[in-house]
C-alpha atoms as a PDB file:
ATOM      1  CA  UNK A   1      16.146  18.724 -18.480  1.00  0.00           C
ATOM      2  CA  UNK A   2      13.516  16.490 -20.505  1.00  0.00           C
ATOM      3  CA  UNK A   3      14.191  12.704 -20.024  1.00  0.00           C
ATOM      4  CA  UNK A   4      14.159  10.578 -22.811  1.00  0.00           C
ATOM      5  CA  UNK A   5      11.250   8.268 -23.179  1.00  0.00           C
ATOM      6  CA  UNK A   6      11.454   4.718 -24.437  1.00  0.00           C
ATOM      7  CA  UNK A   7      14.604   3.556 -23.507  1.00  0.00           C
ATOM      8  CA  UNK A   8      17.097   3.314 -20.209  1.00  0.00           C
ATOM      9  CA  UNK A   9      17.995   6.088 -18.112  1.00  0.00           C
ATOM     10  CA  UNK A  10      20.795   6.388 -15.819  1.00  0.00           C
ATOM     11  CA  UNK A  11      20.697   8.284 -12.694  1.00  0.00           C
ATOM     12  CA  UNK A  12      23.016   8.195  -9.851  1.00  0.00           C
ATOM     13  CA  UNK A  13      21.856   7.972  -6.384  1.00  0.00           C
ATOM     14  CA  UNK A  14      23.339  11.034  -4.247  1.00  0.00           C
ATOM     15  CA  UNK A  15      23.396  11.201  -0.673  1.00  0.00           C
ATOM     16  CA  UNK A  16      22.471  14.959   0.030  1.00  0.00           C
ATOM     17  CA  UNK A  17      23.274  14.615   3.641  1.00  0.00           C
ATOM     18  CA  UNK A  18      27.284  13.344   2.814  1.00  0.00           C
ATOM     19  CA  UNK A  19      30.714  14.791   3.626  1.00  0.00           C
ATOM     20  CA  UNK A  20      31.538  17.839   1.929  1.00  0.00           C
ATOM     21  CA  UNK A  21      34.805  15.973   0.645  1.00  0.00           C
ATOM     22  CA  UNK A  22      32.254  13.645  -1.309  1.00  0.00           C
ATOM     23  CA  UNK A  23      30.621  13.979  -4.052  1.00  0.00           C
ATOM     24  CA  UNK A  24      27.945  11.948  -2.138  1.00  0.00           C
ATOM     25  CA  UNK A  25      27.307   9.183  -4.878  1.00  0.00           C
ATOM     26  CA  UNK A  26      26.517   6.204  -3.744  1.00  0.00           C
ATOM     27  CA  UNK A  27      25.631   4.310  -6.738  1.00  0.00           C
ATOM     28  CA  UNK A  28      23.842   4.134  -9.554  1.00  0.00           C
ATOM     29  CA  UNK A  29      20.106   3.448 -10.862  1.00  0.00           C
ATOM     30  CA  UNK A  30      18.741   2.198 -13.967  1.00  0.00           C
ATOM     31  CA  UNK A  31      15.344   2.650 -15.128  1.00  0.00           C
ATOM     32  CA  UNK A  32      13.130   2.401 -18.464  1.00  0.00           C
ATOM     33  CA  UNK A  33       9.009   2.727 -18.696  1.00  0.00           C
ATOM     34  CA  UNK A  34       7.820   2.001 -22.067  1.00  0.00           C
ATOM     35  CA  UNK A  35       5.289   0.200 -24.282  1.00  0.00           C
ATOM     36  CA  UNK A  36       5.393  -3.358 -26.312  1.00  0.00           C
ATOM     37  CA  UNK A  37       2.889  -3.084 -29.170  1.00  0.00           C
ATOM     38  CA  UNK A  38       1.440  -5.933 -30.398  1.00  0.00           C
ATOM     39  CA  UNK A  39       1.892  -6.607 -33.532  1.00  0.00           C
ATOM     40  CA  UNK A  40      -1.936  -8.273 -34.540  1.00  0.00           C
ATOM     41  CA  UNK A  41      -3.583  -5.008 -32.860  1.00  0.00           C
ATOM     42  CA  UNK A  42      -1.518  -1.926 -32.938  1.00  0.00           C
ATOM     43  CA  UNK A  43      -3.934  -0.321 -30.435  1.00  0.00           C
ATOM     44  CA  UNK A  44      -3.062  -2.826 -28.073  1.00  0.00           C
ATOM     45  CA  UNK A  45      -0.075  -3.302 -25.945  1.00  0.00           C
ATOM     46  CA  UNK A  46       1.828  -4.058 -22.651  1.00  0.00           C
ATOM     47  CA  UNK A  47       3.194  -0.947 -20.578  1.00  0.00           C
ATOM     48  CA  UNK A  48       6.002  -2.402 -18.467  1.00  0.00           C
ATOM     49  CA  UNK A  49       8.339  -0.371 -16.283  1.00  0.00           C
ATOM     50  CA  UNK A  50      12.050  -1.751 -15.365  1.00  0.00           C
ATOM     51  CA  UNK A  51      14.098  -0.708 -12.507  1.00  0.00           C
ATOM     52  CA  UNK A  52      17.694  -1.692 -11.156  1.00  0.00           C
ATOM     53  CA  UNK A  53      19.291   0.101  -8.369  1.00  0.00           C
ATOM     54  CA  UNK A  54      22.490  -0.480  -6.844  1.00  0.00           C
ATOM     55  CA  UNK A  55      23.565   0.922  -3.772  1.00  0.00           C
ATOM     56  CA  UNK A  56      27.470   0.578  -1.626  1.00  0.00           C
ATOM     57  CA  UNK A  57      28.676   2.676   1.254  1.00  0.00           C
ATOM     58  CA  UNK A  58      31.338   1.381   4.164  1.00  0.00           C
ATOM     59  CA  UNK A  59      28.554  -0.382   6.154  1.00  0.00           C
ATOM     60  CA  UNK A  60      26.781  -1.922   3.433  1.00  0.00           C
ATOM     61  CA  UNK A  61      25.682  -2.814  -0.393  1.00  0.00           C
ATOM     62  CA  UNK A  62      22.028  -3.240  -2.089  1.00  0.00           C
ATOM     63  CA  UNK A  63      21.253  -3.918  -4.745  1.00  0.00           C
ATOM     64  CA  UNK A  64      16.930  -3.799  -6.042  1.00  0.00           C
ATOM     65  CA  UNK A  65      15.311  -4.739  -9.033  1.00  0.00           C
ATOM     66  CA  UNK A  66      11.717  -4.383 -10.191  1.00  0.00           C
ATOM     67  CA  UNK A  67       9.815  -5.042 -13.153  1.00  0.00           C
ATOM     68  CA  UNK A  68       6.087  -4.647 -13.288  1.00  0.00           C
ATOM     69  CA  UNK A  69       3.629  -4.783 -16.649  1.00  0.00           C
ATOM     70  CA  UNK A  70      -0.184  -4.258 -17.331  1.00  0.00           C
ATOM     71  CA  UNK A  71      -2.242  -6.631 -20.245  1.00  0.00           C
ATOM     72  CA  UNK A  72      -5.013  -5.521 -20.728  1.00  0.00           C
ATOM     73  CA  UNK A  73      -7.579  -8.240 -22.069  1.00  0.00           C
ATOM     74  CA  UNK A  74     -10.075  -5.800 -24.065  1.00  0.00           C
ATOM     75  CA  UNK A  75      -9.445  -2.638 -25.552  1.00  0.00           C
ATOM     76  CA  UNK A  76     -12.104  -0.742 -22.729  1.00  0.00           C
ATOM     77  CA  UNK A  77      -9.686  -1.858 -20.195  1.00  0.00           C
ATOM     78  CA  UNK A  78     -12.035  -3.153 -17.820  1.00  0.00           C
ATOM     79  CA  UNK A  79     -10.153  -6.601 -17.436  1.00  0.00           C
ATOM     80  CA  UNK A  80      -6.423  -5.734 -16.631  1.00  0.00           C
ATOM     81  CA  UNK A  81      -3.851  -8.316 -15.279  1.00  0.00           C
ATOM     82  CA  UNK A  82      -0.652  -6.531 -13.510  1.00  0.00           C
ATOM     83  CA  UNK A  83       2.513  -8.467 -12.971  1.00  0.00           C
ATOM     84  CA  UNK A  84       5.567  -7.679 -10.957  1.00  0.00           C
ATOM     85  CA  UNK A  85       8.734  -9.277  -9.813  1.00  0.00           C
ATOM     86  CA  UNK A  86      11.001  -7.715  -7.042  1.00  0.00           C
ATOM     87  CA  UNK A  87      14.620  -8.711  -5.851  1.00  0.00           C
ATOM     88  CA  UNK A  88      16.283  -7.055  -2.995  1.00  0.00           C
ATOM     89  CA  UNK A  89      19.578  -8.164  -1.750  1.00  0.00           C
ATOM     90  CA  UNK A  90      20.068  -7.318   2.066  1.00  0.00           C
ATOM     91  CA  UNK A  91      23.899  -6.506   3.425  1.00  0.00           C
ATOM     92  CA  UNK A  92      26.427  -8.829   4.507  1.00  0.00           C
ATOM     93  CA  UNK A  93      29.424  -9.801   6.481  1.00  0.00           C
ATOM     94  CA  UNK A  94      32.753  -9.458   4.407  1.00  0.00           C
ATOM     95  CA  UNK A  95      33.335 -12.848   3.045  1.00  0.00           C
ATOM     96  CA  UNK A  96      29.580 -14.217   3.448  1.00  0.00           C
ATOM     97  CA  UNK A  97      27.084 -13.956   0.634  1.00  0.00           C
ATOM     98  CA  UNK A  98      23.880 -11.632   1.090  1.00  0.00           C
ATOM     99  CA  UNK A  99      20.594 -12.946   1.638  1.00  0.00           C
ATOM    100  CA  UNK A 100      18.221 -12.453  -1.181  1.00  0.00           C
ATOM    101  CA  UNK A 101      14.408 -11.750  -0.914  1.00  0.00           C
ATOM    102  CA  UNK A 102      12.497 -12.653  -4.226  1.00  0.00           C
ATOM    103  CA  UNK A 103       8.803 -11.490  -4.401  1.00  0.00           C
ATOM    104  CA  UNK A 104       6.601 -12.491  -7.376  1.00  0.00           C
ATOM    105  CA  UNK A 105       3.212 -10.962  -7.803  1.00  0.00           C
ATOM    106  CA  UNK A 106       0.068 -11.307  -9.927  1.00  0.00           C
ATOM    107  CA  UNK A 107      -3.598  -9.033  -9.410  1.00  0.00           C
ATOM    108  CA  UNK A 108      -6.305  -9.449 -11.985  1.00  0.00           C
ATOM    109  CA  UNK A 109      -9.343  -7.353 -12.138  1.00  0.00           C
ATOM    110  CA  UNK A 110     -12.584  -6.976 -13.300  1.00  0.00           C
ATOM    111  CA  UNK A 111     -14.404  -3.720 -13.831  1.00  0.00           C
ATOM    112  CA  UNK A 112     -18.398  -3.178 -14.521  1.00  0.00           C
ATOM    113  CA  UNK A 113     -19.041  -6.706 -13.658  1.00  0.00           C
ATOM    114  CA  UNK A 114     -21.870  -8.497 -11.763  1.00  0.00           C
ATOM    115  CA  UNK A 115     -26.033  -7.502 -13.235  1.00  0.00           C
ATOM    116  CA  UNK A 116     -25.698  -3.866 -12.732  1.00  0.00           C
ATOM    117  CA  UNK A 117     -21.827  -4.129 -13.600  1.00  0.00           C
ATOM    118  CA  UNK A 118     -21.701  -1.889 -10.521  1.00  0.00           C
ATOM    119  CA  UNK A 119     -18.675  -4.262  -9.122  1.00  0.00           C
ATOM    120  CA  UNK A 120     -15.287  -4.666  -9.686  1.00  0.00           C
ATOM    121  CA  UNK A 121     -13.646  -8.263  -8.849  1.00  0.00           C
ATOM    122  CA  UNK A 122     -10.210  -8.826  -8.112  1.00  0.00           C
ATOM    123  CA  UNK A 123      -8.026 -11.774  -7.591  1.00  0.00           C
ATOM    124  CA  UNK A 124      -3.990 -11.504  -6.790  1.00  0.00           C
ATOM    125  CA  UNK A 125      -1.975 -14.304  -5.717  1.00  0.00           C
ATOM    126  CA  UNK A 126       1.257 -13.964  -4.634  1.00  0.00           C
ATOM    127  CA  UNK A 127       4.684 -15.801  -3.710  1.00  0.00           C
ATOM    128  CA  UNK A 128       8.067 -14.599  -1.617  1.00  0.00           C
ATOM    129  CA  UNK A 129      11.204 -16.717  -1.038  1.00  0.00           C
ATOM    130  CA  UNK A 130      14.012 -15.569   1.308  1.00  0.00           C
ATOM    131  CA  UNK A 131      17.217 -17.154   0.017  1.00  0.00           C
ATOM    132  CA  UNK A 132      19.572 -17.473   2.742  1.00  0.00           C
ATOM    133  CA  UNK A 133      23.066 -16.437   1.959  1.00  0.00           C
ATOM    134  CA  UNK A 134      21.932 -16.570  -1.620  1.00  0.00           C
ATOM    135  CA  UNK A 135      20.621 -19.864  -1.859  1.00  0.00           C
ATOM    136  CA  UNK A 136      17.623 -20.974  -3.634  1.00  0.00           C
ATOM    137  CA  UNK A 137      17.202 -23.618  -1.931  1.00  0.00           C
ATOM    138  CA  UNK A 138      17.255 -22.336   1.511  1.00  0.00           C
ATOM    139  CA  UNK A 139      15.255 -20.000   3.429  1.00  0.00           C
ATOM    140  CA  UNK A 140      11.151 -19.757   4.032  1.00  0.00           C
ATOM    141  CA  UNK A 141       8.829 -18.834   1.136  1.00  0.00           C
ATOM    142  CA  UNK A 142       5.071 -18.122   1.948  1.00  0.00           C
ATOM    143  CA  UNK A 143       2.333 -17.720  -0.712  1.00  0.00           C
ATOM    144  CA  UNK A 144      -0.213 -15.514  -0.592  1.00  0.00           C
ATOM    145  CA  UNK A 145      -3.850 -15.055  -1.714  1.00  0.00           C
ATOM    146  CA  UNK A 146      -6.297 -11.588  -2.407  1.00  0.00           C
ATOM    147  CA  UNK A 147     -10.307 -11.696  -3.531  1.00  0.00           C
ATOM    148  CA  UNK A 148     -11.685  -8.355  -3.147  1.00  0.00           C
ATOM    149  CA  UNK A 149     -15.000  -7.258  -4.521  1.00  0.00           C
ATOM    150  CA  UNK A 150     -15.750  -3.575  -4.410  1.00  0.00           C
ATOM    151  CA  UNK A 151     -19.367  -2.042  -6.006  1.00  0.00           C
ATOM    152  CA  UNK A 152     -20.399   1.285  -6.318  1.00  0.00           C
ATOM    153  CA  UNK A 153     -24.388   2.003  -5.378  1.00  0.00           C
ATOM    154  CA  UNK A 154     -26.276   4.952  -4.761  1.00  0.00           C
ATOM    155  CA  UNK A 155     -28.604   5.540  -1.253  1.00  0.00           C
ATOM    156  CA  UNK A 156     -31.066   8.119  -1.844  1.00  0.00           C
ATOM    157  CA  UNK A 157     -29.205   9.443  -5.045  1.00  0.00           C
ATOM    158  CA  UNK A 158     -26.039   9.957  -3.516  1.00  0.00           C
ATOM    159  CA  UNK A 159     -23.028   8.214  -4.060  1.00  0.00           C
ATOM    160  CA  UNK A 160     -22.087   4.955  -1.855  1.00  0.00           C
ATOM    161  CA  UNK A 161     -19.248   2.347  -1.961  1.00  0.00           C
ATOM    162  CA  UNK A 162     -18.443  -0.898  -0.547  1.00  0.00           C
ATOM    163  CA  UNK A 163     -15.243  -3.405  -0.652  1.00  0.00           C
ATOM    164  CA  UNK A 164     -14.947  -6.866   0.773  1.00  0.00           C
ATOM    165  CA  UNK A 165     -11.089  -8.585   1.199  1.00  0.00           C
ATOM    166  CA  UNK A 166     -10.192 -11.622   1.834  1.00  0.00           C
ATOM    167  CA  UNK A 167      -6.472 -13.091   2.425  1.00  0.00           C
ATOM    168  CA  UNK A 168      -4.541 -15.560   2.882  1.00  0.00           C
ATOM    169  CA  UNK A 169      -0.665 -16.513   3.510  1.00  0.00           C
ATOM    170  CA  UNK A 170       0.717 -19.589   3.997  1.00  0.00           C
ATOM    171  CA  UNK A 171       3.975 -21.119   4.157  1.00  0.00           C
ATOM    172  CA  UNK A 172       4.967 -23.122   1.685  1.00  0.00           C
ATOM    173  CA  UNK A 173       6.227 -27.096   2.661  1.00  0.00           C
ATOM    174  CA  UNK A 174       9.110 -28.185   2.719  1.00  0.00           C
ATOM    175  CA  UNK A 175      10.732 -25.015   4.155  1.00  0.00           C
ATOM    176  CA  UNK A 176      11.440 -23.928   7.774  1.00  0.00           C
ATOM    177  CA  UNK A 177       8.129 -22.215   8.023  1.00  0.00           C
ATOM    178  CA  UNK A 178       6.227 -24.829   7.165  1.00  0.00           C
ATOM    179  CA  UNK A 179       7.007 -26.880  10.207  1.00  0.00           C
ATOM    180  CA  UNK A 180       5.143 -24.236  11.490  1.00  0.00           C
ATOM    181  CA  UNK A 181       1.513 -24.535  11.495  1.00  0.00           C
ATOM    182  CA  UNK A 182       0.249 -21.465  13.058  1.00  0.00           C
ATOM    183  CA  UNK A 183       2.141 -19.352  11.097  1.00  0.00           C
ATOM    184  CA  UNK A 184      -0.753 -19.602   8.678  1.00  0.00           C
ATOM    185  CA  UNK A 185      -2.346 -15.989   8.479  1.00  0.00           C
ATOM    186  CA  UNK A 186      -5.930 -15.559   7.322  1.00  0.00           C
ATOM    187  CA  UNK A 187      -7.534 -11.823   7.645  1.00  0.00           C
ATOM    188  CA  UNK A 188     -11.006 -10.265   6.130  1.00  0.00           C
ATOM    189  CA  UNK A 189     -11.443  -6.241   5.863  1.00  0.00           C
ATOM    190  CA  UNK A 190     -14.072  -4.322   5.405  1.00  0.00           C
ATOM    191  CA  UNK A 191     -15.154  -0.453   4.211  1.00  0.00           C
ATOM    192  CA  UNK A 192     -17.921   1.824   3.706  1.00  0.00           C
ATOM    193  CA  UNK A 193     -18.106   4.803   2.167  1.00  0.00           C
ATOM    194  CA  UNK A 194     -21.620   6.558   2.197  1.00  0.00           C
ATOM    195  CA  UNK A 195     -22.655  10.595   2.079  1.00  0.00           C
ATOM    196  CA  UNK A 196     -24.814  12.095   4.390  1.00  0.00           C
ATOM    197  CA  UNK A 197     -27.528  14.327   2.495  1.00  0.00           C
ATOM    198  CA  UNK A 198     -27.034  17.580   4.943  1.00  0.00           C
ATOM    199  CA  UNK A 199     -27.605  16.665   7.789  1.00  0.00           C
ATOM    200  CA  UNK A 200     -28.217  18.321  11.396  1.00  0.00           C
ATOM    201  CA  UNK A 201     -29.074  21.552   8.914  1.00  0.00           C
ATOM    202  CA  UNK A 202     -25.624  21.415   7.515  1.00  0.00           C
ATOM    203  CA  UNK A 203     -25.717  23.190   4.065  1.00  0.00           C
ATOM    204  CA  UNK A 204     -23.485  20.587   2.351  1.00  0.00           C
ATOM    205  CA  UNK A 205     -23.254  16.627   1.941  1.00  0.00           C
ATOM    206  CA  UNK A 206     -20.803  15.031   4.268  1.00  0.00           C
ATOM    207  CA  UNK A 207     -18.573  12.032   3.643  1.00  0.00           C
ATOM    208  CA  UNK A 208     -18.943   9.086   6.195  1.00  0.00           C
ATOM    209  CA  UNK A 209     -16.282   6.082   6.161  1.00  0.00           C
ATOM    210  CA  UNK A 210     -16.655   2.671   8.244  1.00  0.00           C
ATOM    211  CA  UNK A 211     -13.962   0.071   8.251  1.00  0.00           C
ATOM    212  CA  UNK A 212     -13.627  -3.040   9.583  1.00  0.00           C
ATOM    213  CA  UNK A 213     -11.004  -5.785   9.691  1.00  0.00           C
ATOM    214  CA  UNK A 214     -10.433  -8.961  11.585  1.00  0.00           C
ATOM    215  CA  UNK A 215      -6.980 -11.037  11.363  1.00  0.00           C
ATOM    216  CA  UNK A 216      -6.315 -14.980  12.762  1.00  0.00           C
ATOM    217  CA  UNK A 217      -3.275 -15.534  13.419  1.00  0.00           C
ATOM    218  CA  UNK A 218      -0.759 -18.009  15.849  1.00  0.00           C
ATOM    219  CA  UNK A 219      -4.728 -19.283  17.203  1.00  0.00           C
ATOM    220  CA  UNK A 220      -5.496 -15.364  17.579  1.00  0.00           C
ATOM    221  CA  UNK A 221      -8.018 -13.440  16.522  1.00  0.00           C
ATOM    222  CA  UNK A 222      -7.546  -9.441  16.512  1.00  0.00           C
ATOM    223  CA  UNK A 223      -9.775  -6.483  15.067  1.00  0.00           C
ATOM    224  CA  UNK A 224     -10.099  -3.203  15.198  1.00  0.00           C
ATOM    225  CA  UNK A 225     -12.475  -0.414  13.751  1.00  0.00           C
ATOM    226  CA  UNK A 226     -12.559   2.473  12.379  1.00  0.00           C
ATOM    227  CA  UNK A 227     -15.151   5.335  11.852  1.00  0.00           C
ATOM    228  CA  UNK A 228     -14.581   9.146  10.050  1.00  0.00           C
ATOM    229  CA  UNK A 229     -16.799  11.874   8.803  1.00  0.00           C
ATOM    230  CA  UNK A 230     -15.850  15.187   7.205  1.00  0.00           C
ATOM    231  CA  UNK A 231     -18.295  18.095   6.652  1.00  0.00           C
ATOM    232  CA  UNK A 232     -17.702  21.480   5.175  1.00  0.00           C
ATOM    233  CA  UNK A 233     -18.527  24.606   7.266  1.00  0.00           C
ATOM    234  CA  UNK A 234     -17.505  27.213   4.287  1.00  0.00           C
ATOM    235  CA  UNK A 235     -15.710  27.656   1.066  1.00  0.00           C
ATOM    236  CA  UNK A 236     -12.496  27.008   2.392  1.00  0.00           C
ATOM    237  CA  UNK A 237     -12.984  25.622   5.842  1.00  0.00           C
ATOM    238  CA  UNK A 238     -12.977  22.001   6.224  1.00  0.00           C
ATOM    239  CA  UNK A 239     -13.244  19.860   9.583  1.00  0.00           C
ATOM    240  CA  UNK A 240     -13.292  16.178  10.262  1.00  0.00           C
ATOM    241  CA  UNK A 241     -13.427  13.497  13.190  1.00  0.00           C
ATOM    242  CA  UNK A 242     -11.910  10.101  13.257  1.00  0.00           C
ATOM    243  CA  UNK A 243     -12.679   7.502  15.917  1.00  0.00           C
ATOM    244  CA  UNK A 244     -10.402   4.200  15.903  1.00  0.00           C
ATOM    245  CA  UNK A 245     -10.380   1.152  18.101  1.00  0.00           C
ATOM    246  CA  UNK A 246      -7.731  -0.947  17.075  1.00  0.00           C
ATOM    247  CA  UNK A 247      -8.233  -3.427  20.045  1.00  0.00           C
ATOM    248  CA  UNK A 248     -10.584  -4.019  22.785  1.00  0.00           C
ATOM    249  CA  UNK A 249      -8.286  -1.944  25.104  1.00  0.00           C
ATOM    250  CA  UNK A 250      -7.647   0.996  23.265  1.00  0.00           C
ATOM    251  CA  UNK A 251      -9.609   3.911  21.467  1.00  0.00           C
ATOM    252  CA  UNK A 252      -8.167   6.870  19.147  1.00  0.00           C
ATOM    253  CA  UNK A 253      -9.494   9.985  18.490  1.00  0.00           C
ATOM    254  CA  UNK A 254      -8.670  12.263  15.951  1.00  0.00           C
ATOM    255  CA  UNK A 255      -9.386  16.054  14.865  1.00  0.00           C
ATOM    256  CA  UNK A 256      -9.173  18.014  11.306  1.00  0.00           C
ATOM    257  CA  UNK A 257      -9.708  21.420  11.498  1.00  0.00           C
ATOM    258  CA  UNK A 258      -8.841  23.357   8.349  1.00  0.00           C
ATOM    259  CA  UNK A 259      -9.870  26.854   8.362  1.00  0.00           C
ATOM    260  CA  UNK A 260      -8.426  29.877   6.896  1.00  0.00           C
ATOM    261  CA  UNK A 261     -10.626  32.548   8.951  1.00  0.00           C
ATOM    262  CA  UNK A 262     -10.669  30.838  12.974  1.00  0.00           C
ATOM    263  CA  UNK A 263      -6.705  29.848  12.440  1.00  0.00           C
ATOM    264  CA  UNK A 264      -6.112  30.125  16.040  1.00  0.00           C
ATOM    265  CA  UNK A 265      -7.781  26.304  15.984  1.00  0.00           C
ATOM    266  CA  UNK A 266      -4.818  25.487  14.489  1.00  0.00           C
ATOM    267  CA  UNK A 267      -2.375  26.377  17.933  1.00  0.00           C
ATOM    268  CA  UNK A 268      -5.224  25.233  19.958  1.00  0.00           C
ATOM    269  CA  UNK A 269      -5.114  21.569  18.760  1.00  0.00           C
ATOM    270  CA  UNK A 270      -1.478  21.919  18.851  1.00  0.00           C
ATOM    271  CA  UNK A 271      -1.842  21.781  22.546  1.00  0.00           C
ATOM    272  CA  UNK A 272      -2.792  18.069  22.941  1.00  0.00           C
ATOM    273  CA  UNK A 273       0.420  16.297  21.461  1.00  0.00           C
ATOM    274  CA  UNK A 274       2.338  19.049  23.427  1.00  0.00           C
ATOM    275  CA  UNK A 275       0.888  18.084  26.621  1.00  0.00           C
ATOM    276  CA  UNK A 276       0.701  14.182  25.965  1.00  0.00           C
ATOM    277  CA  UNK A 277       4.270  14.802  25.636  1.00  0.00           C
ATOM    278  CA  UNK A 278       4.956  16.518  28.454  1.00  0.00           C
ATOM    279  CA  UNK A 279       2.851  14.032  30.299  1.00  0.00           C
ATOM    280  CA  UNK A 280       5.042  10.942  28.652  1.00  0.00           C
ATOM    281  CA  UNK A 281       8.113  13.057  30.017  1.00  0.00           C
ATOM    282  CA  UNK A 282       7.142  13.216  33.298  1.00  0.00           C
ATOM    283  CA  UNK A 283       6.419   9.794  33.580  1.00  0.00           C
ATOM    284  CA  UNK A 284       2.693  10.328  34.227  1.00  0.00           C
ATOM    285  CA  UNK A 285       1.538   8.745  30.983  1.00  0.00           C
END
């Protein structure tokens, strides 16, 4: 049944997996996505989407609200500012008030800037408060700060892309994690996306991602890595490696086989989780 579009709708939220004696409602959500024009430029406007959901069953109640809007600052939409504001209640004790997390949220970006306008800038800042039992003035908050720059290039005519983030969270004084000093959290990340022109005779381009990311946090430093390629071998057979090192100690390895005519690949790889498990359940892992 069509929805209608500009205004609130009302859904219930049902718990599919309830007592057959219940008609497995559990409360009730309110929702509404629409448009505010302005009124100088018609062609302009705001999209903003509003959402309230409230939630009660024996053990506990909820109770979440979102709203979130785009302005855009030029009618190409290449500078865009998105806002959003989040509430969720957590469940309490009978006869104590719920904690309440607030969240507050703003990202601007940039498209086709820099001399080539090859990059696209963004800034977000950001702000959370936990109010304990529901009050405002109690319970840590933490602000938070984004810069990412991400620019598009081409190596040897083919397609390449790079992003740079930087972050930032930090309590903010006067609350109980400020007394905290190392609590402070700065982290940097890092990917790569290049394609390979054929190569090692391969008949098609392949895909090649590189990530990096480094986080400081409580005086510690921790990284990890990641590399992945994917290269076609026909028209509908796909297969792709992934090598992770999320610490110093530790390396992943992963396989993608997707293949329509060697599908026994398929049960073969199935094999390895099987017998790590079986390994784990013996107690030899």
């Amino acid at each position: 049944m069509p929805e209608a579009t500009g205004g609130w709708v009302v859904r219930p939220n049902i718990e599919n997996h309830g007592a057959d004696t219940s008609d497995g409602i559990e409360g009730l959500a309110l929702e509404k996505v629409a448009v505010a024009r302005s009124r100088g430029d018609p062609l302009m406007g705001v999209p903003y989407h509003h959402l309230l959901s409230a939630m009660s069953t024996k053990d506990q109640a909820v109770v979440t609200a979102r709203s979130e809007a785009t302005v855009y600052h030029n009618r190409s939409g290449t500078a865009t500012t998105s806002l959003s504001v989040d509430m969720q209640t957590t469940s309490a004790m009978p006869g104590t008030a719920p904690d309440i997390l607030f969240s507050g949220r703003a990202d601007s970006r940039v498209q086709a800037f820099g001399r080539n306008g090859n990059h696209r800038l963004t800034l977000g800042v950001m702000g959370s408060r936990l109010a304990e039992e529901g009050s405002l003035t109690r319970g840590p908050a933490v602000v938070g700060l984004r810069i990412q720059d991400s620019a598009k290039a081409r190596l040897n005519g083919l397609p390449a892309e790079a992003a740079v983030v930087l972050g930032l969270i930090a309590p903010v004084e006067g609350t109980s994690t400020a007394e905290d000093q190392s609590s402070h959290c700065q982290g940097i990340s890092m990917d790569l996306t290049a394609t390979l022109e054929k190569p090692l005779g391969s008949q098609h381009d392949v895909p090649v991602s590189l990530s990096m990311n480094a986080v400081r946090y409580n005086g510690k430093i921790q990284g990890g890595a990641a590399v992945s390629m994917q290269w076609r071998t026909g028209l509908r057979d796909v297969s792709g490696v992934r090598i992770s090192v999320p610490n110093p100690t530790q390396v992943g390895l992963s396989l993608k086989v997707k293949s329509t005519e060697h599908w026994w690949v398929g049960l073969l790889a199935m094999t390895i989780p099987l017998a790590s498990l079986l390994l784990e359940s013996l107690g030899l892992q």
